[in-house]
C-alpha atoms as a PDB file:
ATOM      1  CA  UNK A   1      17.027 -24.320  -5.018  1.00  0.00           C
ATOM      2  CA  UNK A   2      20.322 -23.125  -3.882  1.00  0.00           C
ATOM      3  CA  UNK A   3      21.270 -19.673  -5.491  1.00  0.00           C
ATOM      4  CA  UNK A   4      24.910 -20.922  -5.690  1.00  0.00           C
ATOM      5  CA  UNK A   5      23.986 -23.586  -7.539  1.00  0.00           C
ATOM      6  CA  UNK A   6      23.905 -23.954 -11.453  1.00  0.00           C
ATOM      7  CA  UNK A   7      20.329 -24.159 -11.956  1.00  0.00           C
ATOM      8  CA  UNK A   8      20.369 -26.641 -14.820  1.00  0.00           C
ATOM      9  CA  UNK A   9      22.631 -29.196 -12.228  1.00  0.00           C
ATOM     10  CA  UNK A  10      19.965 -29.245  -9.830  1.00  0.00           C
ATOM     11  CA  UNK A  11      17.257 -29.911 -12.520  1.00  0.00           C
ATOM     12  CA  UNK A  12      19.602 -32.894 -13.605  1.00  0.00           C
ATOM     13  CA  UNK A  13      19.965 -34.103  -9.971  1.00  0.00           C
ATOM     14  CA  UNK A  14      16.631 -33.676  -8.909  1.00  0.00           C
ATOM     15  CA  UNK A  15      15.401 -35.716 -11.925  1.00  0.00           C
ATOM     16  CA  UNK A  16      18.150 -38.669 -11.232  1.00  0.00           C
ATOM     17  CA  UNK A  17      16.278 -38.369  -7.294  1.00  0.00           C
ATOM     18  CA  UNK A  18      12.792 -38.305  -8.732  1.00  0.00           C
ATOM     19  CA  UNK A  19      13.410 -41.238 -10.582  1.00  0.00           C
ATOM     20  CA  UNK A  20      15.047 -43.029  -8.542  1.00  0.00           C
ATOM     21  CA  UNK A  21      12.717 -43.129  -5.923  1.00  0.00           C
ATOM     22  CA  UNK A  22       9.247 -42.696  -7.274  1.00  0.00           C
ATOM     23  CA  UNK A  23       7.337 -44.762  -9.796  1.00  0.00           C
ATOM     24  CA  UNK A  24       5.828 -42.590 -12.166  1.00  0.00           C
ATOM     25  CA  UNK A  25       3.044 -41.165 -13.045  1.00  0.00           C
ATOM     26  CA  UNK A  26       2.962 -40.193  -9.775  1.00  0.00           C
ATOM     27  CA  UNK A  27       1.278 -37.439  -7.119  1.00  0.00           C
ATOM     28  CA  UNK A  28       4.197 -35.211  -6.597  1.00  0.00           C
ATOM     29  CA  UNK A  29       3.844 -32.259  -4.011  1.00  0.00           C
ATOM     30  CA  UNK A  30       5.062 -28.467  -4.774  1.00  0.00           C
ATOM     31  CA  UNK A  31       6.141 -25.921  -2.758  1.00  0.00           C
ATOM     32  CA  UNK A  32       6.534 -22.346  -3.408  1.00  0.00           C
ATOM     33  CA  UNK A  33       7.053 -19.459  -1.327  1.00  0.00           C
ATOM     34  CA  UNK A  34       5.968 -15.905  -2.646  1.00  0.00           C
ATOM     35  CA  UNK A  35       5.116 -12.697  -1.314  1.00  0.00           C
ATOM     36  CA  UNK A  36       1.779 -12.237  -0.754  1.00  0.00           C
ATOM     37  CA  UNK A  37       0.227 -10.681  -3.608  1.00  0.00           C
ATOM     38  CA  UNK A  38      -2.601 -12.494  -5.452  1.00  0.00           C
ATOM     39  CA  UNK A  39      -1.300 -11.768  -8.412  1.00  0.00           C
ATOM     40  CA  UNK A  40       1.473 -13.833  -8.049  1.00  0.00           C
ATOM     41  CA  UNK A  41      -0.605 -16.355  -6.337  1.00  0.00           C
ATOM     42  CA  UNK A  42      -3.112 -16.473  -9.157  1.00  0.00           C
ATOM     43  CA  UNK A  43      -0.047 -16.429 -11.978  1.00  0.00           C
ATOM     44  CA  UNK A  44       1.716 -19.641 -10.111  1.00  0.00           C
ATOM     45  CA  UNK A  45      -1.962 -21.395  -9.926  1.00  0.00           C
ATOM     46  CA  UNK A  46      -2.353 -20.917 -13.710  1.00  0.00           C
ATOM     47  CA  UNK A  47       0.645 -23.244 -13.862  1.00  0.00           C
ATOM     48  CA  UNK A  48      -1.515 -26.191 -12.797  1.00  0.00           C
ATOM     49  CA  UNK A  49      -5.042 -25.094 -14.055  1.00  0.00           C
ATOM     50  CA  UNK A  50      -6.773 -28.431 -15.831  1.00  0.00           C
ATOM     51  CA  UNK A  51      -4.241 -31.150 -14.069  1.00  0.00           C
ATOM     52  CA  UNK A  52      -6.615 -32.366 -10.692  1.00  0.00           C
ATOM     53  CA  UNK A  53      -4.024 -30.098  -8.878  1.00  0.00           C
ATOM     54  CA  UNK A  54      -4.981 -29.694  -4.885  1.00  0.00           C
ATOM     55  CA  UNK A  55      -3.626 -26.227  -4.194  1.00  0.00           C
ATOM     56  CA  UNK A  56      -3.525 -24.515  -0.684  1.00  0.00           C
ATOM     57  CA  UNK A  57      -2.527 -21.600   0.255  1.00  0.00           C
ATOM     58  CA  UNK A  58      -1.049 -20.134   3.816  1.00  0.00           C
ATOM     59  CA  UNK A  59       0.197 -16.577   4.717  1.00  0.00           C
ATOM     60  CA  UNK A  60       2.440 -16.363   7.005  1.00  0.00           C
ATOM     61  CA  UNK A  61       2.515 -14.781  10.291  1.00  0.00           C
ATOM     62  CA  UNK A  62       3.435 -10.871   9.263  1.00  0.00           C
ATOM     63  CA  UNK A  63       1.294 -11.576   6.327  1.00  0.00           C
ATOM     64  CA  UNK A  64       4.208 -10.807   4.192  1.00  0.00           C
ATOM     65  CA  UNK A  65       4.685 -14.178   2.385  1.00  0.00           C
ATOM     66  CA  UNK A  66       2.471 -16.627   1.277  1.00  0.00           C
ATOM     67  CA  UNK A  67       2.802 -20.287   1.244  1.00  0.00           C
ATOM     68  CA  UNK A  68       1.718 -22.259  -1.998  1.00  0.00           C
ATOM     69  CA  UNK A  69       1.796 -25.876  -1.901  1.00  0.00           C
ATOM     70  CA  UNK A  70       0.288 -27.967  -4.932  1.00  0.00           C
ATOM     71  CA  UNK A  71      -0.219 -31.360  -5.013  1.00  0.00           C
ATOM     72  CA  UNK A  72      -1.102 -32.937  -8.624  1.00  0.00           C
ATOM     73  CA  UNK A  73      -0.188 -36.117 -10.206  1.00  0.00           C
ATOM     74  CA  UNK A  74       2.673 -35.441 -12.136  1.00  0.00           C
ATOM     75  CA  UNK A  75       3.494 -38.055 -15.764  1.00  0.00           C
ATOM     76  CA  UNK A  76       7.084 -38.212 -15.076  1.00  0.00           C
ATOM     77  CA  UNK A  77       9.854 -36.540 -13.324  1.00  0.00           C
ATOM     78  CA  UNK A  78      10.789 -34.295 -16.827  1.00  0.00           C
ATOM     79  CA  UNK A  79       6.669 -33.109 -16.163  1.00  0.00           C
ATOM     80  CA  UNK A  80       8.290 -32.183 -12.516  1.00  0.00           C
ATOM     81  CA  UNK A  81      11.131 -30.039 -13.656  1.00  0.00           C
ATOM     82  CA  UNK A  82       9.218 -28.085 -16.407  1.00  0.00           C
ATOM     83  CA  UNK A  83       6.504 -26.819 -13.738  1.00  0.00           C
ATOM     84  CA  UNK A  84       9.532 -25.346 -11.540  1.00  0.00           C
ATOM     85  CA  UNK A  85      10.745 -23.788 -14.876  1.00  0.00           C
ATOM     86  CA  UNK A  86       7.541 -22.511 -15.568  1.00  0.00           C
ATOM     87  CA  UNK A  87       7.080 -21.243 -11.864  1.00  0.00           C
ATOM     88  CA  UNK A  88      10.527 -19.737 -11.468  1.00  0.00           C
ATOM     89  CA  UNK A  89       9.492 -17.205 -14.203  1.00  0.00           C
ATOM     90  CA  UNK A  90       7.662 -15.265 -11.334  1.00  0.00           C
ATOM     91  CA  UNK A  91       9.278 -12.947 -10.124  1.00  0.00           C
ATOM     92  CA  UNK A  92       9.970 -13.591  -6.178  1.00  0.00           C
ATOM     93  CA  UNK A  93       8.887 -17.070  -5.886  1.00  0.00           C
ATOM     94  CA  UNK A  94      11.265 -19.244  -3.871  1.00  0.00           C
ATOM     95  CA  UNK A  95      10.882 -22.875  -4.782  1.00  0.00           C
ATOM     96  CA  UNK A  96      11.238 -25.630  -1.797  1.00  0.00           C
END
């Protein structure tokens, strides 16, 4: 998400694009960048504990960041925006 951007007009475009082009429910995949602390890695996880949710993790090449991508069948694109809310309350975490 674009820092310049008003957070809650991106949620409201991004659910106009989500539903728009995807039948829903549907698998939806997450991306989150974060530095590499396994706290944070753990805390974003919790997000998406009980759902089916495919998680992988990569760090990157200094080890300073990790990569965080989730894949889990979402109910509808308002299910979509609430888990970025939810994530965005970590501190650090860059959303893709």
């Amino acid at each position: 998400m674009s820092t310049a951007q008003n957070p809650e007009e991106f949620y409201s475009k991004l659910k106009a694009q989500l539903g728009d082009t995807s039948l829903w429910p549907a698998p939806y995949l997450f991306k989150f960048i974060v530095p590499s602390s396994q706290e944070k890695i753990s805390q974003i996880c919790s997000f998406f504990n009980h759902e089916g949710a495919v998680i992988d993790t990569k760090e990157s090449r200094t080890g300073k960041y990790t990569s965080v991508s989730i894949n889990v069948k979402m109910k509808n694109p308002d299910a979509v925006i609430a888990k970025y809310k939810e994530v965005a309350s970590v501190e650090g975490v860059i959303s893709l």
